[in-house]
Protein backbone atom coordinates (compact mmCIF):
# COMPACT_ATOMS: atom_id res chain seq x y z
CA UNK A 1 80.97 149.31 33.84
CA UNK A 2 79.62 147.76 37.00
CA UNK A 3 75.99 147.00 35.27
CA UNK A 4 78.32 144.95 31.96
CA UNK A 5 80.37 142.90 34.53
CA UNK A 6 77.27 141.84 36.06
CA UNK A 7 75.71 141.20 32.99
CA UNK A 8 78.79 139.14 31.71
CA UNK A 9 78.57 137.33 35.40
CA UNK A 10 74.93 136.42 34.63
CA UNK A 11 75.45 135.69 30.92
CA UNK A 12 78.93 133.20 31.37
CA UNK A 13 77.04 131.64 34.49
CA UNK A 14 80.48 132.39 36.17
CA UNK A 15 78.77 132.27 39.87
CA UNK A 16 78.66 128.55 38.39
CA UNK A 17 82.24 128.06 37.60
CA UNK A 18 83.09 129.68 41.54
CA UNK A 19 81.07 126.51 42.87
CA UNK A 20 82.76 124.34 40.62
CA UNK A 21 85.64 125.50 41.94
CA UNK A 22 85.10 125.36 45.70
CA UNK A 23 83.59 121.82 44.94
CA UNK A 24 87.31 121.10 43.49
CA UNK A 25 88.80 122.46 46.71
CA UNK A 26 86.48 121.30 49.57
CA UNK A 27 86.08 117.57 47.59
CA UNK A 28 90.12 117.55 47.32
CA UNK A 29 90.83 118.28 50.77
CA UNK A 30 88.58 115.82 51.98
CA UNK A 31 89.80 113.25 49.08
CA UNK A 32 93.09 114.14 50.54
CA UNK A 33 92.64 112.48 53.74
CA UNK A 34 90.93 109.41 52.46
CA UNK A 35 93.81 109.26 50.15
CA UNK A 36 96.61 109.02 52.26
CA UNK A 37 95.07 106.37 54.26
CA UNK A 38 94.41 104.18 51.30
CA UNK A 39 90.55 104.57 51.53
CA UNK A 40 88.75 103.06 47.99
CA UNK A 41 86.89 106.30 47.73
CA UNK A 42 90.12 108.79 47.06
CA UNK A 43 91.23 112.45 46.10
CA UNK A 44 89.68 112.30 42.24
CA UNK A 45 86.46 110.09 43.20
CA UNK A 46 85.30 112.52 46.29
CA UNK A 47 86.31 115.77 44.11
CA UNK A 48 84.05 114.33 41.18
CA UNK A 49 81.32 113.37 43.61
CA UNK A 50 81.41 117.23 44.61
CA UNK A 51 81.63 118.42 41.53
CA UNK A 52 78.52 116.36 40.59
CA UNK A 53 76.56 116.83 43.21
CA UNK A 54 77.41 120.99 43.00
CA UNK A 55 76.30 121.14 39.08
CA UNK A 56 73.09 119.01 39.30
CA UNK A 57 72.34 121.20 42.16
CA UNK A 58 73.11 124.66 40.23
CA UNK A 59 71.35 123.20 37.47
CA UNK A 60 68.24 122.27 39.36
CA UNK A 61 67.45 126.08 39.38
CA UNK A 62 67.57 126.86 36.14
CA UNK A 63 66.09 123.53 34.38
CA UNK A 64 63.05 123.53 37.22
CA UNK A 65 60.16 125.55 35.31
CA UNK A 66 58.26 128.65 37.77
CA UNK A 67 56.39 126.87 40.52
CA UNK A 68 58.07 123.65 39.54
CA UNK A 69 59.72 121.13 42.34
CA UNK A 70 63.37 121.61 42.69
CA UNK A 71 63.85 119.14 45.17
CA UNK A 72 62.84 116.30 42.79
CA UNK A 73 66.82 116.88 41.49
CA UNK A 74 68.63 116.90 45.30
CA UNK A 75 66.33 113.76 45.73
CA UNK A 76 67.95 112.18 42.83
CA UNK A 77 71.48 113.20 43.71
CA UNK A 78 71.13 111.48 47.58
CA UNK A 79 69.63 108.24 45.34
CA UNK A 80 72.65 108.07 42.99
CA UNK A 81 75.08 108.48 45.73
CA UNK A 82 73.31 105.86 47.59
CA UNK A 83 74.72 103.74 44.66
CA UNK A 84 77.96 104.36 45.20
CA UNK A 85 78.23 104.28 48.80
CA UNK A 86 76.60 101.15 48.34
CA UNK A 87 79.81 99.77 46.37
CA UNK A 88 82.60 101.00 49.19
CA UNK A 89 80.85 98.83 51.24
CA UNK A 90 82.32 95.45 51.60
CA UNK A 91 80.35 92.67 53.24
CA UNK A 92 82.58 89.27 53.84
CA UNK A 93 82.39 86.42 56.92
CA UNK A 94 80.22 88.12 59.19
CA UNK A 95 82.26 91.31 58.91
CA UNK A 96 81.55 94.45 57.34
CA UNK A 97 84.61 97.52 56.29
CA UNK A 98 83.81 100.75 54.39
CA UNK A 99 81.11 102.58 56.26
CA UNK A 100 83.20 105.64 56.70
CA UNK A 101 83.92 105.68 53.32
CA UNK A 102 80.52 105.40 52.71
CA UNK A 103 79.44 107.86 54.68
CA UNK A 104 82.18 110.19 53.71
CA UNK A 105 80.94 110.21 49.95
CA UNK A 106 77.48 111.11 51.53
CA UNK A 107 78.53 114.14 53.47
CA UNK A 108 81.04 114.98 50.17
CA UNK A 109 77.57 115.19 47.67
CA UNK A 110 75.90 117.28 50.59
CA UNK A 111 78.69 119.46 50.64
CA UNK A 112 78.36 119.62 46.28
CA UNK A 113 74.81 120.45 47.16
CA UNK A 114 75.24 123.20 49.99
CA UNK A 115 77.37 124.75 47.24
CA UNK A 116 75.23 124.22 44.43
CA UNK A 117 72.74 126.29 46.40
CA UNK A 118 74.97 129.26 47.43
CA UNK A 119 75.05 127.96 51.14
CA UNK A 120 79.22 128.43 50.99
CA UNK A 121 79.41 128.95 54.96
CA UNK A 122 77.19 126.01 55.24
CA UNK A 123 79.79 124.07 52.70
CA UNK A 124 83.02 125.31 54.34
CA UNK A 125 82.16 125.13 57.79
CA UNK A 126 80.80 121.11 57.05
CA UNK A 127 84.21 120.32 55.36
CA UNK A 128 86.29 121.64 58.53
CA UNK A 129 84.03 119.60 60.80
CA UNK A 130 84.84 116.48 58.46
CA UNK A 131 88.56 117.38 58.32
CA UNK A 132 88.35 117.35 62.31
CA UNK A 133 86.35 114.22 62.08
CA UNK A 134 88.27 112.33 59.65
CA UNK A 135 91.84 113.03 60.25
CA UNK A 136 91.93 115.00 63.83
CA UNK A 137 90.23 112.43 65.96
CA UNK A 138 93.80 110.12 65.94
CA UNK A 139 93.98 110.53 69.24
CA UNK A 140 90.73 109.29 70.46
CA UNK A 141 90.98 106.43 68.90
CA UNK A 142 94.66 105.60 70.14
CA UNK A 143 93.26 106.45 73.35
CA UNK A 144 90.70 103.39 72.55
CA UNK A 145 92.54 101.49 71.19
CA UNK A 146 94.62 101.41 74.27
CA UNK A 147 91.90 99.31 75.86
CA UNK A 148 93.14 96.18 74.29
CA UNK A 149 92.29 92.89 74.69
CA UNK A 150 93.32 89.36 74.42
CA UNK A 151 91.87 86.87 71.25
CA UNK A 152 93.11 83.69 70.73
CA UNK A 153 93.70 82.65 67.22
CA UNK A 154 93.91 79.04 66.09
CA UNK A 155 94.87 79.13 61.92
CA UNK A 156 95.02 76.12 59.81
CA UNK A 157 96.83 76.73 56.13
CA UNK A 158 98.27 74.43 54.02
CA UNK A 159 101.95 73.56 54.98
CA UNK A 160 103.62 75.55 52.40
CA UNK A 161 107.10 77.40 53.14
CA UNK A 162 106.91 80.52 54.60
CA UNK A 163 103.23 80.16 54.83
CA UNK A 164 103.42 81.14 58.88
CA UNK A 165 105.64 83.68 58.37
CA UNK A 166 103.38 85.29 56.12
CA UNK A 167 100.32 84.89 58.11
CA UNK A 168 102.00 86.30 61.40
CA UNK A 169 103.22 89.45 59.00
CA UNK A 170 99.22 90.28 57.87
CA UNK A 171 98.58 90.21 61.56
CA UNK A 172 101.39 92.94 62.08
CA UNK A 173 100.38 94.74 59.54
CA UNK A 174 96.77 95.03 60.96
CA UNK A 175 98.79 96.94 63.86
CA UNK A 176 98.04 93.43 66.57
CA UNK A 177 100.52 92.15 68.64
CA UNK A 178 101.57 89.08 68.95
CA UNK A 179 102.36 86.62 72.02
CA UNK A 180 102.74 82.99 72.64
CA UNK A 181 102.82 81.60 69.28
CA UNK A 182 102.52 78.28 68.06
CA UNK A 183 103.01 76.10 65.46
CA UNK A 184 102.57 72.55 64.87
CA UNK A 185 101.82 69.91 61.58
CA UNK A 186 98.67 67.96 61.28
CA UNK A 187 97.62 65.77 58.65
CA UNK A 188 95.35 68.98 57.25
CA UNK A 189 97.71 71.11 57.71
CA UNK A 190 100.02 73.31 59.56
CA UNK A 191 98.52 74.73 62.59
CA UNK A 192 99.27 78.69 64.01
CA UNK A 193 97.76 79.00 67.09
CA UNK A 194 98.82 82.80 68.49
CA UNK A 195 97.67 85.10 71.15
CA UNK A 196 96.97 88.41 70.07
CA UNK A 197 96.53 91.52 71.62
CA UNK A 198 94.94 94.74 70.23
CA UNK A 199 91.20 96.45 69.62
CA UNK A 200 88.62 93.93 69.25
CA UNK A 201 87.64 95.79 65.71
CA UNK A 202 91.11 94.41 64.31
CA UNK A 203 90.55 90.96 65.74
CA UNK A 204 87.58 90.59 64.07
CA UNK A 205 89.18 91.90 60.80
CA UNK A 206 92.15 89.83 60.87
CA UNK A 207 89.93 86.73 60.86
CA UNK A 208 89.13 88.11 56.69
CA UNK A 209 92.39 89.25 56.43
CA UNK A 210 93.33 85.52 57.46
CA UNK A 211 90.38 83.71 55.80
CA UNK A 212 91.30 85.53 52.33
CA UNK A 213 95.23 84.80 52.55
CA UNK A 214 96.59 81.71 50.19
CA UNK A 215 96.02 78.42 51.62
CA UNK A 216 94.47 79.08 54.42
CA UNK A 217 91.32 76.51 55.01
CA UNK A 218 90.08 77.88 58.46
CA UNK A 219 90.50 80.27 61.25
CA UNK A 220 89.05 80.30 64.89
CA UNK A 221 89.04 83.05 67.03
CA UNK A 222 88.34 82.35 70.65
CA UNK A 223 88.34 85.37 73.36
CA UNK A 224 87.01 88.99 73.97
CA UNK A 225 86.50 88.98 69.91
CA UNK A 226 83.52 87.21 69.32
């Protein structure tokens, strides 16, 4: 009975269909966590790029002929993912968002591949290091975001109602706080000019964030962001 099952485990590839499955799990739980904090690269994109990178692997030993290179295959896997790391990657006004993302895909294929070559400890013991990297770090990086600083913001946007209200509520929503605002008309424009306090990573950002809102012509940041 023993020698059929493992026959029928050979024959079905079901050792296949196991990694497939783990890729589903360990892809998902990291997809999880980029999920809930609104990441491009979600639950269904990082459990595909798993699943992908598991199966090409898997496949890699049983396509590559006696003697033949199997790490022509993983080669091609890290290339393709390059490709779509690439696209989480956004590049606008001097600033750049995405890189974890990016890199988050890449460690998601190497998992697919750790599986894909029966290294599960090596697969399971990555994806609770990434858990604890992704998602249990918070408090280091309250902690340093604690070490705030002060920007100065000067906005000009076309003088359209509710156009400063809207403005000071993307700043909120970046998690800054505000102080000493102003506002005043010019022949351009209206004028916000606001103090804000908060990491220097979400100054910088909220200068896109600001550039990209409706109406809005220019924005100068003066202070510890720059």
């Amino acid at each position: 009975m023993s020698v059929s099952l493992a026959e029928l485990w050979r024959t079905l590839h079901l050792e296949t269909l196991v990694q497939l499955s783990l890729a589903v799990l360990l892809g998902g739980a990291i997809g999880i966590e980029r999920e809930s904090k609104g990441k491009p690269a979600g639950l269904r994109t990082n459990i595909l790029i798993c699943m992908g990178a598991t199966l090409f692997t898997a496949l890699s030993f049983r396509l590559v002929p006696p003697g033949g290179d199997g790490g022509r295959v993983a080669a091609q896997i890290v290339s393709g993912i390059g490709f779509l790391g690439a696209g989480t990657i956004l590049h606008a006004r001097g600033t750049v968002v995405g890189l974890t993302s990016a890199a988050t895909i890449w460690l998601v294929a190497a998992v697919g591949m750790a599986l894909g070559s029966h290294s599960y400890l090596e697969a399971l013991g990555t994806t609770a290091l990434a858990m604890v990297v992704l998602d249990g770090l918070g408090f280091l990086e309250a902690r340093l975001a604690a070490r705030s600083s002060r920007a100065h913001l000067t906005v000009v946007a076309a003088p359209e109602p509710g156009t400063v209200a809207t403005l000071e509520g993307l700043l909120v929503d970046l998690g800054l706080n505000l102080e000493e605002c102003h506002v005043r008309r010019e022949p351009n424009g209206v004028v916000l000019e606001v103090d804000v306090v908060g990491p220097r990573r979400l100054q910088s950002q909220a200068r896109v964030v600001l550039l990209e809102a409706p109406g809005v012509t220019s924005v100068t940041i003066s202070g510890p962001a720059r």
